[in-house]
C-alpha atoms as a PDB file:
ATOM      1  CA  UNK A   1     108.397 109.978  93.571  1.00  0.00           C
ATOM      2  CA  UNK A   2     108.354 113.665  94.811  1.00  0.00           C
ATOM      3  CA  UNK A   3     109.871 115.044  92.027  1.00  0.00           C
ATOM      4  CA  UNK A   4     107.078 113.259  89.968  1.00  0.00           C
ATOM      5  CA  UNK A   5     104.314 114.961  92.230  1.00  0.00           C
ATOM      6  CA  UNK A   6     106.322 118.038  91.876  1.00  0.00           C
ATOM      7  CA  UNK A   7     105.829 117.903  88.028  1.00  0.00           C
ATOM      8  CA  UNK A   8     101.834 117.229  88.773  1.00  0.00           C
ATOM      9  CA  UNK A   9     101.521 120.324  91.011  1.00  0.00           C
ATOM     10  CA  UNK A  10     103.241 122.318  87.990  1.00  0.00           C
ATOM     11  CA  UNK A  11     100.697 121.670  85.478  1.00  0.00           C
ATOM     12  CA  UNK A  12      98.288 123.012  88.079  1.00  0.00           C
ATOM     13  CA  UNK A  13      96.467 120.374  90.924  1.00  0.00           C
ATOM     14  CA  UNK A  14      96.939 121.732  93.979  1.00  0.00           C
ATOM     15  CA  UNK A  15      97.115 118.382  95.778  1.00  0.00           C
ATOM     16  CA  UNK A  16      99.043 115.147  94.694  1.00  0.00           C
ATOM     17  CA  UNK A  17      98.734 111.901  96.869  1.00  0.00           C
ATOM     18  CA  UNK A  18     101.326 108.960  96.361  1.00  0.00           C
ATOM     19  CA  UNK A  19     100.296 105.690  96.827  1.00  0.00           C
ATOM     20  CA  UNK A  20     103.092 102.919  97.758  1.00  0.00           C
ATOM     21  CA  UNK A  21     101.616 100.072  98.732  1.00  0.00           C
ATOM     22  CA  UNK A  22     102.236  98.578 102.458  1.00  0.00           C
ATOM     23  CA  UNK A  23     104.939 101.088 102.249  1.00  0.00           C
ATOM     24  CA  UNK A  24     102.344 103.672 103.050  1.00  0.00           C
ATOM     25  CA  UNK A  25     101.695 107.073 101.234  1.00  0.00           C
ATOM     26  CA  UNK A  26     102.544 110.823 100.630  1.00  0.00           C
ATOM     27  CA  UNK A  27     100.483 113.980 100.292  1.00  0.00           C
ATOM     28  CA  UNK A  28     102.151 116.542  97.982  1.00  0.00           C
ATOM     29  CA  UNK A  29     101.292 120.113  97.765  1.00  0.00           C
ATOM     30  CA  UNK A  30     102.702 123.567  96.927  1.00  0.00           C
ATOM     31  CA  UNK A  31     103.689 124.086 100.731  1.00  0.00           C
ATOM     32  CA  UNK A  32     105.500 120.395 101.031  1.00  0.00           C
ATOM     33  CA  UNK A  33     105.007 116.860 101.410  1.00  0.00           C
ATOM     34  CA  UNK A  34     104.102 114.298 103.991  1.00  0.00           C
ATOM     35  CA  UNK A  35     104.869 111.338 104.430  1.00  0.00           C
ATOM     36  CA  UNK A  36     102.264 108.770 105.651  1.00  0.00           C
ATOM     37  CA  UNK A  37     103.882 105.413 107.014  1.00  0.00           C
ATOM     38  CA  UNK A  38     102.075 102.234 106.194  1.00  0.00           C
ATOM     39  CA  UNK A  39     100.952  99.860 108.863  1.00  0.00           C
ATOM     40  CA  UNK A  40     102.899  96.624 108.937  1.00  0.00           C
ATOM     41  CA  UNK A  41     101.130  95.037 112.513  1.00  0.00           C
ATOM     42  CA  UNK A  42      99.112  92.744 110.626  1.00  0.00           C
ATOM     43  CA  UNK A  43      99.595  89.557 108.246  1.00  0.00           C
ATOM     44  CA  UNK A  44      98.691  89.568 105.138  1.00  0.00           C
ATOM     45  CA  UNK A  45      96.327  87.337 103.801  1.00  0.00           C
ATOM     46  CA  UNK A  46      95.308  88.612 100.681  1.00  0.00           C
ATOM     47  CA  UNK A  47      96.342  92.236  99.093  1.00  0.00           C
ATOM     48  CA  UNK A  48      94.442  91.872  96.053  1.00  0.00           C
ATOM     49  CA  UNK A  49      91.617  94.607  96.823  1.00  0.00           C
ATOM     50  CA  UNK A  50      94.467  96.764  99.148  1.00  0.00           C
ATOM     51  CA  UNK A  51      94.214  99.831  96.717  1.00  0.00           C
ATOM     52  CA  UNK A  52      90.348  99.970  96.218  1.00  0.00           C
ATOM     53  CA  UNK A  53      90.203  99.475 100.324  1.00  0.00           C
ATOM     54  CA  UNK A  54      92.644 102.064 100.657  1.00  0.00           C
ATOM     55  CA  UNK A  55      91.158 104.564  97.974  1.00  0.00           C
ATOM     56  CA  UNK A  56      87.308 103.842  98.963  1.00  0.00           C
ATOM     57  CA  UNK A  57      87.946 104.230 102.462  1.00  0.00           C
ATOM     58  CA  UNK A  58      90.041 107.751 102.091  1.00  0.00           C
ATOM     59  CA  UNK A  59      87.326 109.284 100.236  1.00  0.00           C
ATOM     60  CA  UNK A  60      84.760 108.397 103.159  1.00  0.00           C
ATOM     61  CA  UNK A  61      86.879 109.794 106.118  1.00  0.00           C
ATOM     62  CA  UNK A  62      88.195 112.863 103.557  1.00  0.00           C
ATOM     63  CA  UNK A  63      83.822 113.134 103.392  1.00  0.00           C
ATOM     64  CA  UNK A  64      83.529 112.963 106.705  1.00  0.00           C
ATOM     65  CA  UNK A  65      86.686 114.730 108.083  1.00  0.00           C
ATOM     66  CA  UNK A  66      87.587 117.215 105.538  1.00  0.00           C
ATOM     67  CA  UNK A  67      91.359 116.452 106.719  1.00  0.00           C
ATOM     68  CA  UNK A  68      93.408 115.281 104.286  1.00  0.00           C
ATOM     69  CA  UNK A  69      96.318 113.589 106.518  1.00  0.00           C
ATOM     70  CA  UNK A  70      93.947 112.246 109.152  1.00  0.00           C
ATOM     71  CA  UNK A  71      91.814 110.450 106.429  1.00  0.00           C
ATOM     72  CA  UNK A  72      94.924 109.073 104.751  1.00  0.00           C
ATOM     73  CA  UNK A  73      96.262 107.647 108.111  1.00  0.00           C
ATOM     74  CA  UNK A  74      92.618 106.271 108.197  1.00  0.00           C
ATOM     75  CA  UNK A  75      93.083 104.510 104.766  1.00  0.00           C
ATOM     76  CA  UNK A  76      96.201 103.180 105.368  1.00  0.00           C
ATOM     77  CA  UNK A  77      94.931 101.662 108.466  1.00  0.00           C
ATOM     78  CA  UNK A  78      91.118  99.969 106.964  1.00  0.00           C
ATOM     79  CA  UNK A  79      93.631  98.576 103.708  1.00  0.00           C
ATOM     80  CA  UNK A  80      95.818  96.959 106.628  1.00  0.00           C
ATOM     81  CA  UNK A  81      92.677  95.621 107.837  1.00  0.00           C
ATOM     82  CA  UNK A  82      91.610  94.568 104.312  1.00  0.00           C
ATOM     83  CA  UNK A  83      94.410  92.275 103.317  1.00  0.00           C
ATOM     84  CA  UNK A  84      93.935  90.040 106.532  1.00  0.00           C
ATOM     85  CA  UNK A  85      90.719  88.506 104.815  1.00  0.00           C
ATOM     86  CA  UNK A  86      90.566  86.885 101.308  1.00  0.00           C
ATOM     87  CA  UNK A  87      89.327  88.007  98.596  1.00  0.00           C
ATOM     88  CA  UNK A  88      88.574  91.916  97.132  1.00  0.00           C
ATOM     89  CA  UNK A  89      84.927  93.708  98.331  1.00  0.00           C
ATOM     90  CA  UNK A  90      84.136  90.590 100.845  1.00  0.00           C
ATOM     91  CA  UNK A  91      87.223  91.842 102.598  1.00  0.00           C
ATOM     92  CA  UNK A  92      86.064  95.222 103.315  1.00  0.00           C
ATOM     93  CA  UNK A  93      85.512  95.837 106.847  1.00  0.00           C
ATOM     94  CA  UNK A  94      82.010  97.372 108.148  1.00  0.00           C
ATOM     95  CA  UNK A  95      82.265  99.946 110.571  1.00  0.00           C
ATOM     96  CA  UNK A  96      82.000  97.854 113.478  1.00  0.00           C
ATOM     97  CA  UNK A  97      84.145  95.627 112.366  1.00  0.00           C
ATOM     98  CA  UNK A  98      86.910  98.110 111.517  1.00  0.00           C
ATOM     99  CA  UNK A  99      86.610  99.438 114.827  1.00  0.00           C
ATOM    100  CA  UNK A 100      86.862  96.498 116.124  1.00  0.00           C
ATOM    101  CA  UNK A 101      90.215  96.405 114.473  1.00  0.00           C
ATOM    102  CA  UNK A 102      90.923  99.965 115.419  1.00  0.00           C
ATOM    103  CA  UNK A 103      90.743  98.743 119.662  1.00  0.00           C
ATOM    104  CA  UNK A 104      92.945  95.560 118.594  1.00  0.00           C
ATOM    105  CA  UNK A 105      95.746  97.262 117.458  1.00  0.00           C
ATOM    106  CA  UNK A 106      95.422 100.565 120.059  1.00  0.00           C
ATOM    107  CA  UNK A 107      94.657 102.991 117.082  1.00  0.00           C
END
C-alpha cells in the first residue's frame, strides 16, 4: 500500500490517504506516512455506508480543524459509530449523538 501512495506522490499530490476498512487508515506524504489504527470497540451491525461515513465525516473535521491526522482519527471513530446502526445515511450520527458515542467509549 505505501509503495502505491509513493507512486501517487510521484506524479505530483502532495498528500495521499489510504483507506483500509476497520483496519483503519494511512496519510502519505513527501515527509512520511502515518498510520491511523481503526477502532474495533464496537459491533458491527451494518458496514454498508462505513466509507461514505468515514469520507463525509473527514472532510467536516479536516473543515473545521485544518489537521489532517486529528480529522482522520475523527473519521475513523464516527464510521465505527456508523456501522452499529442499519442501513447507509439513516446511520449517520448527528452531532449529539456522536458525542454521545464519543463519552461512551472515553474518546
Amino acid at each position: 500500500m505505501i509503495r502505491a501512495a509513493q507512486s501517487i506522490l510521484a506524479k505530483g499530490i502532495r498528500t495521499v490517504i489510504v483507506t483500509m476498512g476497520k483496519k483503519g487508515s494511512m496519510l502519505v506524504t513527501e515527509a512520511g506516512g502515518e498510520y491511523i489504527p481503526g477502532f474495533d470497540g464496537v459491533k458491527a451491525v451494518d458496514t454498508t455506508g462505513a466509507g461514505d461515513a468515514f469520507i463525509g465525516s473527514f472532510a467536516h473535521f479536516y473543515v473545521l480543524t485544518g489537521d489532517l491526522g486529528s480529522s482522520l482519527r475523527s473519521a475513523t471513530l464516527y464510521a465505527a459509530d456508523a456501522v452499529t446502526r442499519p442501513g447507509t445515511q439513516k446511520s449517520f450520527a448527528s452531532a449529539a449523538e456522536f458525542a454521545g458515542f464519543l463519552r461512551k467509549h472515553g474518546k
